[in-house]
N, C-alpha and C. Protein backbone atom coordinates (compact mmCIF):
# COMPACT_ATOMS: atom_id res chain seq x y z
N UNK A 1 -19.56 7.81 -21.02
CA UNK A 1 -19.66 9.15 -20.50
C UNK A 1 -18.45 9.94 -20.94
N UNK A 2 -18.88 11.34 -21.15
CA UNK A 2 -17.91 12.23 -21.33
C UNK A 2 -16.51 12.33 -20.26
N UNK A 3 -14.98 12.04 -20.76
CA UNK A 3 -14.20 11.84 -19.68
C UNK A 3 -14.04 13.65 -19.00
N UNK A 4 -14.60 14.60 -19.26
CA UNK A 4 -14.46 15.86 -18.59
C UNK A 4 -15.35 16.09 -17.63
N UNK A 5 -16.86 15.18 -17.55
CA UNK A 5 -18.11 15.06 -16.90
C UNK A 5 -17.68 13.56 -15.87
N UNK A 6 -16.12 13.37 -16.04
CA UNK A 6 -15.70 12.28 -14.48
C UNK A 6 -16.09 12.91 -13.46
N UNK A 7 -16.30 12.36 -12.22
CA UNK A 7 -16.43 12.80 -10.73
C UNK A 7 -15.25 13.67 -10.64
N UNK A 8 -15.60 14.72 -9.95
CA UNK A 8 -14.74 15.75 -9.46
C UNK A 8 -14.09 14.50 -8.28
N UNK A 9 -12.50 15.43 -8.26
CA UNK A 9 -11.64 15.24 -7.01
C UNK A 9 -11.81 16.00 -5.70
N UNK A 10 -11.75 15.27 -4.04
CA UNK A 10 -11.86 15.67 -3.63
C UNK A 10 -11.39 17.51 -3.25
N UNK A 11 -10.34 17.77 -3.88
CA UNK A 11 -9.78 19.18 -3.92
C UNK A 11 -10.42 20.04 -4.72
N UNK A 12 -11.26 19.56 -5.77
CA UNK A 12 -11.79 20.20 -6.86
C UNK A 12 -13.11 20.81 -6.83
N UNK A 13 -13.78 20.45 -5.78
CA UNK A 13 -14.76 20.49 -4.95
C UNK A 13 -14.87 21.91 -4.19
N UNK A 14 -15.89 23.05 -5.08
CA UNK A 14 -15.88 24.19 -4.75
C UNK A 14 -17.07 24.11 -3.82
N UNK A 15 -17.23 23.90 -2.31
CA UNK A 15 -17.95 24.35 -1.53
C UNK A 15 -17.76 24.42 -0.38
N UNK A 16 -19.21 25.69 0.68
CA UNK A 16 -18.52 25.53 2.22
C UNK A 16 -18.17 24.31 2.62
N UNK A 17 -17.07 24.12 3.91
CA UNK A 17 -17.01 23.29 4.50
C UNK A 17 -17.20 23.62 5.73
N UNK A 18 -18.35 23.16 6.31
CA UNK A 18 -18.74 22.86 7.87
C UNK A 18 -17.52 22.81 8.56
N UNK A 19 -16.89 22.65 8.85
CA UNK A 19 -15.50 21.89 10.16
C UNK A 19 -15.83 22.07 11.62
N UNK A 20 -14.80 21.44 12.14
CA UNK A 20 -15.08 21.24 13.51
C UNK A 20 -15.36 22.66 13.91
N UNK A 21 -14.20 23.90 14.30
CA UNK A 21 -14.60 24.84 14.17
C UNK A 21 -15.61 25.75 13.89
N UNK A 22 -16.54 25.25 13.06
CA UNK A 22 -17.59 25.96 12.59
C UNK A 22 -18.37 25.49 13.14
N UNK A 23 -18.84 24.72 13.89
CA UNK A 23 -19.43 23.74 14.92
C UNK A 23 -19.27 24.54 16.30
N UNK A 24 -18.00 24.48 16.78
CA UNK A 24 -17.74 24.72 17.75
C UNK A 24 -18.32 26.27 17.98
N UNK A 25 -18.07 27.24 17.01
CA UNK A 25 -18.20 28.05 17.01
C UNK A 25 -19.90 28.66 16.90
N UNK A 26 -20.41 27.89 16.60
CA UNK A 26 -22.29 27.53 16.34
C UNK A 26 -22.66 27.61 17.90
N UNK A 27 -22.00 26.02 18.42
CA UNK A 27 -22.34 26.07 19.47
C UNK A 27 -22.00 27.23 20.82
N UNK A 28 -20.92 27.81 20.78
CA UNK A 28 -20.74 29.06 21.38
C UNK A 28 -21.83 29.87 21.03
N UNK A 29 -22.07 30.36 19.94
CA UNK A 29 -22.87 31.15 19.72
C UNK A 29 -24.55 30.96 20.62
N UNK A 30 -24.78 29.50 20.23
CA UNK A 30 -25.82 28.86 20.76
C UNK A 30 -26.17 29.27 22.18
N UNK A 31 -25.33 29.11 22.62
CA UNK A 31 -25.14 28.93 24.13
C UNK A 31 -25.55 30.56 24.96
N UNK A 32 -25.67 31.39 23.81
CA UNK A 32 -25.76 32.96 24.25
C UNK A 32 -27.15 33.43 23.94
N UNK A 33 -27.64 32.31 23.57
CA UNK A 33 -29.10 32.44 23.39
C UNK A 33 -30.43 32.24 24.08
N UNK A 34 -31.67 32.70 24.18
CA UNK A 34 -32.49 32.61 25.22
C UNK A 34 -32.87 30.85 25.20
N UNK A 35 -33.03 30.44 26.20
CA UNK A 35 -33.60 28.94 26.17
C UNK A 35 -34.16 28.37 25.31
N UNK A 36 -34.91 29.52 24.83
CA UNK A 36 -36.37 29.09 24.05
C UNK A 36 -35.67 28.73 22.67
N UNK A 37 -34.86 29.18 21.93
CA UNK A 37 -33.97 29.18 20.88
C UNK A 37 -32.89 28.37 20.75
N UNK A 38 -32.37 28.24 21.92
CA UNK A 38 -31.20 27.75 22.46
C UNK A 38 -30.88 26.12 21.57
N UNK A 39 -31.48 25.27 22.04
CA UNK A 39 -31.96 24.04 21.39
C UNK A 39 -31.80 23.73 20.15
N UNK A 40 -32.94 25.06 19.37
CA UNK A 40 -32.91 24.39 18.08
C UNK A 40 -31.48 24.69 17.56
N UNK A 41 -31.20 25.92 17.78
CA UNK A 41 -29.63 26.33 17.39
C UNK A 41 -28.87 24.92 17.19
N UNK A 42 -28.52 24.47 18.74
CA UNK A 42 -27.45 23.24 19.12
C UNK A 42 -27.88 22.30 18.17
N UNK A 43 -29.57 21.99 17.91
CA UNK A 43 -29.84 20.94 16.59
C UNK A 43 -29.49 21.07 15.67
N UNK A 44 -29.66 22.65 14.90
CA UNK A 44 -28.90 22.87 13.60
C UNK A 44 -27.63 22.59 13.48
N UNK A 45 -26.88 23.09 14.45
CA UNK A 45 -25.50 22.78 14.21
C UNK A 45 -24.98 21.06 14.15
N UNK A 46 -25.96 20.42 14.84
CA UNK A 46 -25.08 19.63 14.95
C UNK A 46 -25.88 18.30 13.38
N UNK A 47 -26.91 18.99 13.22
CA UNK A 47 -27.17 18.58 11.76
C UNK A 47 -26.79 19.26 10.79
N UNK A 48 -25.68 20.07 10.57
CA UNK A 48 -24.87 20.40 9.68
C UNK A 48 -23.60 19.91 9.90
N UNK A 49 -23.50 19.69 11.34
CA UNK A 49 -21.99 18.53 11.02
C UNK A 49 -22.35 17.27 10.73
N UNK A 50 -22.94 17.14 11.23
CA UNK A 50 -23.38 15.47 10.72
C UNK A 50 -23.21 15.61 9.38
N UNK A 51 -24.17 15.94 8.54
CA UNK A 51 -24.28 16.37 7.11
C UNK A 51 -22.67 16.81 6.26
N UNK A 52 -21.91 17.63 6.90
CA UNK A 52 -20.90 17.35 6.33
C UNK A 52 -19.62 16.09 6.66
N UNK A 53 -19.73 15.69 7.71
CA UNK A 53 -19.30 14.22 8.04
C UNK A 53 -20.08 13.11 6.71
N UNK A 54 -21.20 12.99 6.60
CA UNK A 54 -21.53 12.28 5.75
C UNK A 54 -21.15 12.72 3.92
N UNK A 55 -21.65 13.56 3.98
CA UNK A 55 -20.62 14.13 2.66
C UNK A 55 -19.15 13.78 2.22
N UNK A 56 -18.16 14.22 3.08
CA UNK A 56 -16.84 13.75 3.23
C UNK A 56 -16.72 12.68 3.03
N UNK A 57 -17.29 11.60 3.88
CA UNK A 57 -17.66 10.33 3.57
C UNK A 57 -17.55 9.76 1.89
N UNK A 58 -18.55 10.06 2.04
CA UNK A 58 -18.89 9.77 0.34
C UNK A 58 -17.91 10.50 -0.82
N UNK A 59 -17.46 11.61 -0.73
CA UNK A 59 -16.37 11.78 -1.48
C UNK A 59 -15.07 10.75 -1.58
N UNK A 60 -14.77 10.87 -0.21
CA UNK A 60 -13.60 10.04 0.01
C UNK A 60 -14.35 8.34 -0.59
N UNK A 61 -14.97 8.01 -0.44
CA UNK A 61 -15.80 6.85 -0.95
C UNK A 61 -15.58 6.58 -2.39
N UNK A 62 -16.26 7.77 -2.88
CA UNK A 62 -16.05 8.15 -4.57
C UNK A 62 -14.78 8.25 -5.22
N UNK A 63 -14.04 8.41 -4.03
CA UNK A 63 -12.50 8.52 -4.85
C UNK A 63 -11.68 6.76 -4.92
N UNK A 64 -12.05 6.39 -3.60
CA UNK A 64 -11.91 4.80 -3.24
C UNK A 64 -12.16 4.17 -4.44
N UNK A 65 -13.48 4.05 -4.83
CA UNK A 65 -14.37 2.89 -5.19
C UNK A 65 -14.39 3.80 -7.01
N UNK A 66 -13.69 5.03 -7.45
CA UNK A 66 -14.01 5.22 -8.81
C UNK A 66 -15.50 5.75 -9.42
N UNK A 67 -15.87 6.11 -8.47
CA UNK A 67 -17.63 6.60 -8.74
C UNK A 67 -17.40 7.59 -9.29
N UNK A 68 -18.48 7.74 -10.39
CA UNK A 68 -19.16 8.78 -11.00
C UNK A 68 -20.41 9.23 -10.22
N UNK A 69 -20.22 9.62 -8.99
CA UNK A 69 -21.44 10.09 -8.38
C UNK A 69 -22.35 11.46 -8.73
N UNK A 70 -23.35 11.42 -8.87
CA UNK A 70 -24.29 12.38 -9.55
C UNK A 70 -25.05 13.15 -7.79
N UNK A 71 -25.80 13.96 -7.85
CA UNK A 71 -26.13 14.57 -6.86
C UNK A 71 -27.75 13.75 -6.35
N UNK A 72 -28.12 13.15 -7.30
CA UNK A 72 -29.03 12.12 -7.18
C UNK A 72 -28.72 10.73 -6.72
N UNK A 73 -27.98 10.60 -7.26
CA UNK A 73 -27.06 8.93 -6.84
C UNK A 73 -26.77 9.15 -4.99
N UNK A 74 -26.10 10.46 -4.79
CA UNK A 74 -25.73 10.91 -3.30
C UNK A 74 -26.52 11.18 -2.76
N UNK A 75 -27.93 11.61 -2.98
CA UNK A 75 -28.95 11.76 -2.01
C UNK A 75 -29.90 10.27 -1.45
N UNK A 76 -29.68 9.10 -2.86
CA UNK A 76 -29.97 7.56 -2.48
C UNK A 76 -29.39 7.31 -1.23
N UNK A 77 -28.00 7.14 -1.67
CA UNK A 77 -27.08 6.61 -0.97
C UNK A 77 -26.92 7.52 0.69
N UNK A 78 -26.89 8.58 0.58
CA UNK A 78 -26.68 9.01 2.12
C UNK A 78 -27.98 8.45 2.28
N UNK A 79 -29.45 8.42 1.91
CA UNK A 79 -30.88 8.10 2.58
C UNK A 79 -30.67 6.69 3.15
N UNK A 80 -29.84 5.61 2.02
CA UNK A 80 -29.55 4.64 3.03
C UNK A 80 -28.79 4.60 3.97
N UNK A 81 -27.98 5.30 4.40
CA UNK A 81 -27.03 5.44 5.63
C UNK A 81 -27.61 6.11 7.05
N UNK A 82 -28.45 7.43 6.48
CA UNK A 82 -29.12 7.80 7.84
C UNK A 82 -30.24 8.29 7.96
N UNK A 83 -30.92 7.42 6.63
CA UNK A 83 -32.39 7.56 6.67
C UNK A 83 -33.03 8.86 6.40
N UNK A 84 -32.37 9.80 5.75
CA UNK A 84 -32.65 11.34 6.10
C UNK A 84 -31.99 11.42 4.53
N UNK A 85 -32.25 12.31 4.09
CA UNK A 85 -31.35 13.51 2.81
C UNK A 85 -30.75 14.39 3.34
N UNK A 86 -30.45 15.34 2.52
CA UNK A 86 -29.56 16.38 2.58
C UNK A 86 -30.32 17.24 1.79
N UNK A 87 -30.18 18.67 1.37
CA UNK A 87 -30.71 19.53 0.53
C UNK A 87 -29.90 19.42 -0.75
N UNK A 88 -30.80 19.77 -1.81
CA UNK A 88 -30.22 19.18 -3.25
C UNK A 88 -28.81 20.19 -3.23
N UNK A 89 -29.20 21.74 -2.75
CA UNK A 89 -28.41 22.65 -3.07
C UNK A 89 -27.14 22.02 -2.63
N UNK A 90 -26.65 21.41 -1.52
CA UNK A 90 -25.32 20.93 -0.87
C UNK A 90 -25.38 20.08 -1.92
N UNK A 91 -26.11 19.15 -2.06
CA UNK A 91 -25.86 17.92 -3.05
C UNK A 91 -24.85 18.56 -4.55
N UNK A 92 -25.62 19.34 -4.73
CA UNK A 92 -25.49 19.86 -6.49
C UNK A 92 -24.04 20.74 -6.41
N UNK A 93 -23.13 21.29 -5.07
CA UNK A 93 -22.61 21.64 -4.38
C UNK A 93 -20.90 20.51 -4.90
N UNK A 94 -21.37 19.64 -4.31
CA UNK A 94 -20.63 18.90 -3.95
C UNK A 94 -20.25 17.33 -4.90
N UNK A 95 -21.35 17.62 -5.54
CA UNK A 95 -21.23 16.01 -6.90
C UNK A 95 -21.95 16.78 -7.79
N UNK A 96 -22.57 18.16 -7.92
CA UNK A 96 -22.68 18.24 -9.56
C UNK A 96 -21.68 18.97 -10.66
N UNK A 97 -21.68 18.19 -11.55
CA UNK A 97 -20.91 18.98 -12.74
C UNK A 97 -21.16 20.31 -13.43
N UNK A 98 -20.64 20.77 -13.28
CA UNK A 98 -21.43 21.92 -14.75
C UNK A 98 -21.56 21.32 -16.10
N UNK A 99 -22.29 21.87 -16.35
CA UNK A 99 -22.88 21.30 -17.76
C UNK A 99 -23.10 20.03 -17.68
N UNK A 100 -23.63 19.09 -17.04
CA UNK A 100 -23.61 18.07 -17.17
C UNK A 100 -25.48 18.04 -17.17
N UNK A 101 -25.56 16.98 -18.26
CA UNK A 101 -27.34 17.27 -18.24
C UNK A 101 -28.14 15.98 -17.60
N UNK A 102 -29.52 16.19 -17.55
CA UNK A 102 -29.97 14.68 -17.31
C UNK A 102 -29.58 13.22 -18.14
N UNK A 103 -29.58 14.21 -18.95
CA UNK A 103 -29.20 12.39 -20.51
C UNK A 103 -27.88 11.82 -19.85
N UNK A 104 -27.39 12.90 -19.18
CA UNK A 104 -25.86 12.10 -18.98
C UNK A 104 -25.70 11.47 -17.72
N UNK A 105 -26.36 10.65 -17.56
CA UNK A 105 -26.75 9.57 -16.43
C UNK A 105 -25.71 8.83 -16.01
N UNK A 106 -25.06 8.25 -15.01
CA UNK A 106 -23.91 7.73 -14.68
C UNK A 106 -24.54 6.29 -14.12
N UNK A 107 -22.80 5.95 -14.95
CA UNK A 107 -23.32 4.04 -14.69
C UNK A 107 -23.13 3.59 -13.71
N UNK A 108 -22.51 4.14 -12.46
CA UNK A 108 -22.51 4.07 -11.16
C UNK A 108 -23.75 3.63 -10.47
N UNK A 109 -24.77 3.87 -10.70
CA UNK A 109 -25.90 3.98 -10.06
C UNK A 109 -26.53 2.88 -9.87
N UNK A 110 -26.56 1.85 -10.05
CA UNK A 110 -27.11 -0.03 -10.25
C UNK A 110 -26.22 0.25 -8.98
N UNK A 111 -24.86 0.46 -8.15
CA UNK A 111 -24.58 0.28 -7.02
C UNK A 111 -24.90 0.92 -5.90
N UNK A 112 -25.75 1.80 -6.16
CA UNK A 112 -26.48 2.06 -4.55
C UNK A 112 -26.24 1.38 -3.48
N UNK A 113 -27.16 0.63 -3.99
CA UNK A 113 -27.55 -0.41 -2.29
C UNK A 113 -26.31 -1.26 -2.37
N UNK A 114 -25.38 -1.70 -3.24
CA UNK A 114 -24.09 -2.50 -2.69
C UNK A 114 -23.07 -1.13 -1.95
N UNK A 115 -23.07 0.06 -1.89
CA UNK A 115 -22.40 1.18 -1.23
C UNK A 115 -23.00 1.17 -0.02
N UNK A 116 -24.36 1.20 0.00
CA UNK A 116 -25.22 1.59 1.46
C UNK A 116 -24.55 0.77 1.90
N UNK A 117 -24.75 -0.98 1.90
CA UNK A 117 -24.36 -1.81 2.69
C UNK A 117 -22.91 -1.90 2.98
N UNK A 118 -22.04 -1.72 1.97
CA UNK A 118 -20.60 -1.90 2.45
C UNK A 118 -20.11 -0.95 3.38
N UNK A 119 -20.56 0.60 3.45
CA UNK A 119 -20.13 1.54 3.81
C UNK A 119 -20.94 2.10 5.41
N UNK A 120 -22.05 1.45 5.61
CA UNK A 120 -23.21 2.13 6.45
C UNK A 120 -22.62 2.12 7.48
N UNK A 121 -21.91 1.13 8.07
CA UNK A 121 -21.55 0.96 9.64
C UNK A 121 -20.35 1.49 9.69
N UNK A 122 -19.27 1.81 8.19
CA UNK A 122 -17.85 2.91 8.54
C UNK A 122 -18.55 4.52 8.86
N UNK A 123 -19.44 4.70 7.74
CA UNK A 123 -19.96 6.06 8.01
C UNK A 123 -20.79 6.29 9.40
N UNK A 124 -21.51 5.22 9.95
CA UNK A 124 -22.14 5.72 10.90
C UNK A 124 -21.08 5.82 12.54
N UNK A 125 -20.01 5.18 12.20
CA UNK A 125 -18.85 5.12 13.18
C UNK A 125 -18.54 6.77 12.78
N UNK A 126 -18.07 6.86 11.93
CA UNK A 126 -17.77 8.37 11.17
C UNK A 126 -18.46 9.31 12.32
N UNK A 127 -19.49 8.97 12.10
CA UNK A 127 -20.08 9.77 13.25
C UNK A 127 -20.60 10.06 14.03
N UNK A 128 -20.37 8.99 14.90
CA UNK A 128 -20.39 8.98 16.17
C UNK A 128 -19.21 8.68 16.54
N UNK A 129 -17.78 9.08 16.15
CA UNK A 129 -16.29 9.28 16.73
C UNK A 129 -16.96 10.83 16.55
N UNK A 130 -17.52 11.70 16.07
CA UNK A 130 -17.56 12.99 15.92
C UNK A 130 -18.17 13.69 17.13
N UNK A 131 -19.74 12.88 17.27
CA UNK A 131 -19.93 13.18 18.62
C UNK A 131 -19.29 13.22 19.96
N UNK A 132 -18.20 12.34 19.78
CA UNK A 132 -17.48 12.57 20.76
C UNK A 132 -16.96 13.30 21.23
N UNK A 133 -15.94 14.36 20.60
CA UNK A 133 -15.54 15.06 20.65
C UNK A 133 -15.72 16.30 21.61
């Protein structure tokens, strides 16, 4: 692989970040809303923190373990962790390259399922220390 098409660094990484704050601030909002609404609000929000808890995850993961993670490789791998995806747009967000094309396939990817398994029960602690909060 092209060494300019390496995995971005976590700093290098041009997108929103969810944070606690932005959470907190969801849920305030939430809370000013008629019943009927009320709910799904508190669901969205708190499936966009989740979602960026799991993200983070996997960056910090990618930086650990040397991955060339692709936005495809990250939508495997979070599906094994919480059974769910993410939207490609965050994906492509957050692990895609520019210019980087399909041909340029990363050899990372034969480790999926050895990531799901090593990582499933740190990430799912990940977040559920979050819920706590």
């Amino acid at each position: 692989m092209d060494k300019d098409l390496k995995y971005r660094k976590r700093e290098e990484v041009s997108r929103d970040v969810y944070t606690k704050n932005s959470f907190e601030a969801d849920l305030a909002a939430a809370k000013k809303l008629r019943p009927a609404i009320r709910g799904a609000a508190i669901s969205a929000a708190k499936k966009k923190f989740k979602q960026e808890i799991v993200i983070s995850c996997l960056i910090d993961i990618s930086i650990v373990e040397d991955l060339d993670i692709t936005p495809t490789m990250a939508m495997q791998i979070i599906r094994g962790w919480i059974n769910r995806g993410i939207k490609r747009e965050i994906l492509n967000m957050a692990f895609g390259i520019p210019g980087r094309t399909a041909a340029q396939k990363t050899n990372d990817f034969v480790r999926v399922e050895e990531l799901v398994k090593k990582y499933k029960a740190q990430v799912k602690h990940a977040i559920k220390k979050a819920e706590l909060f």
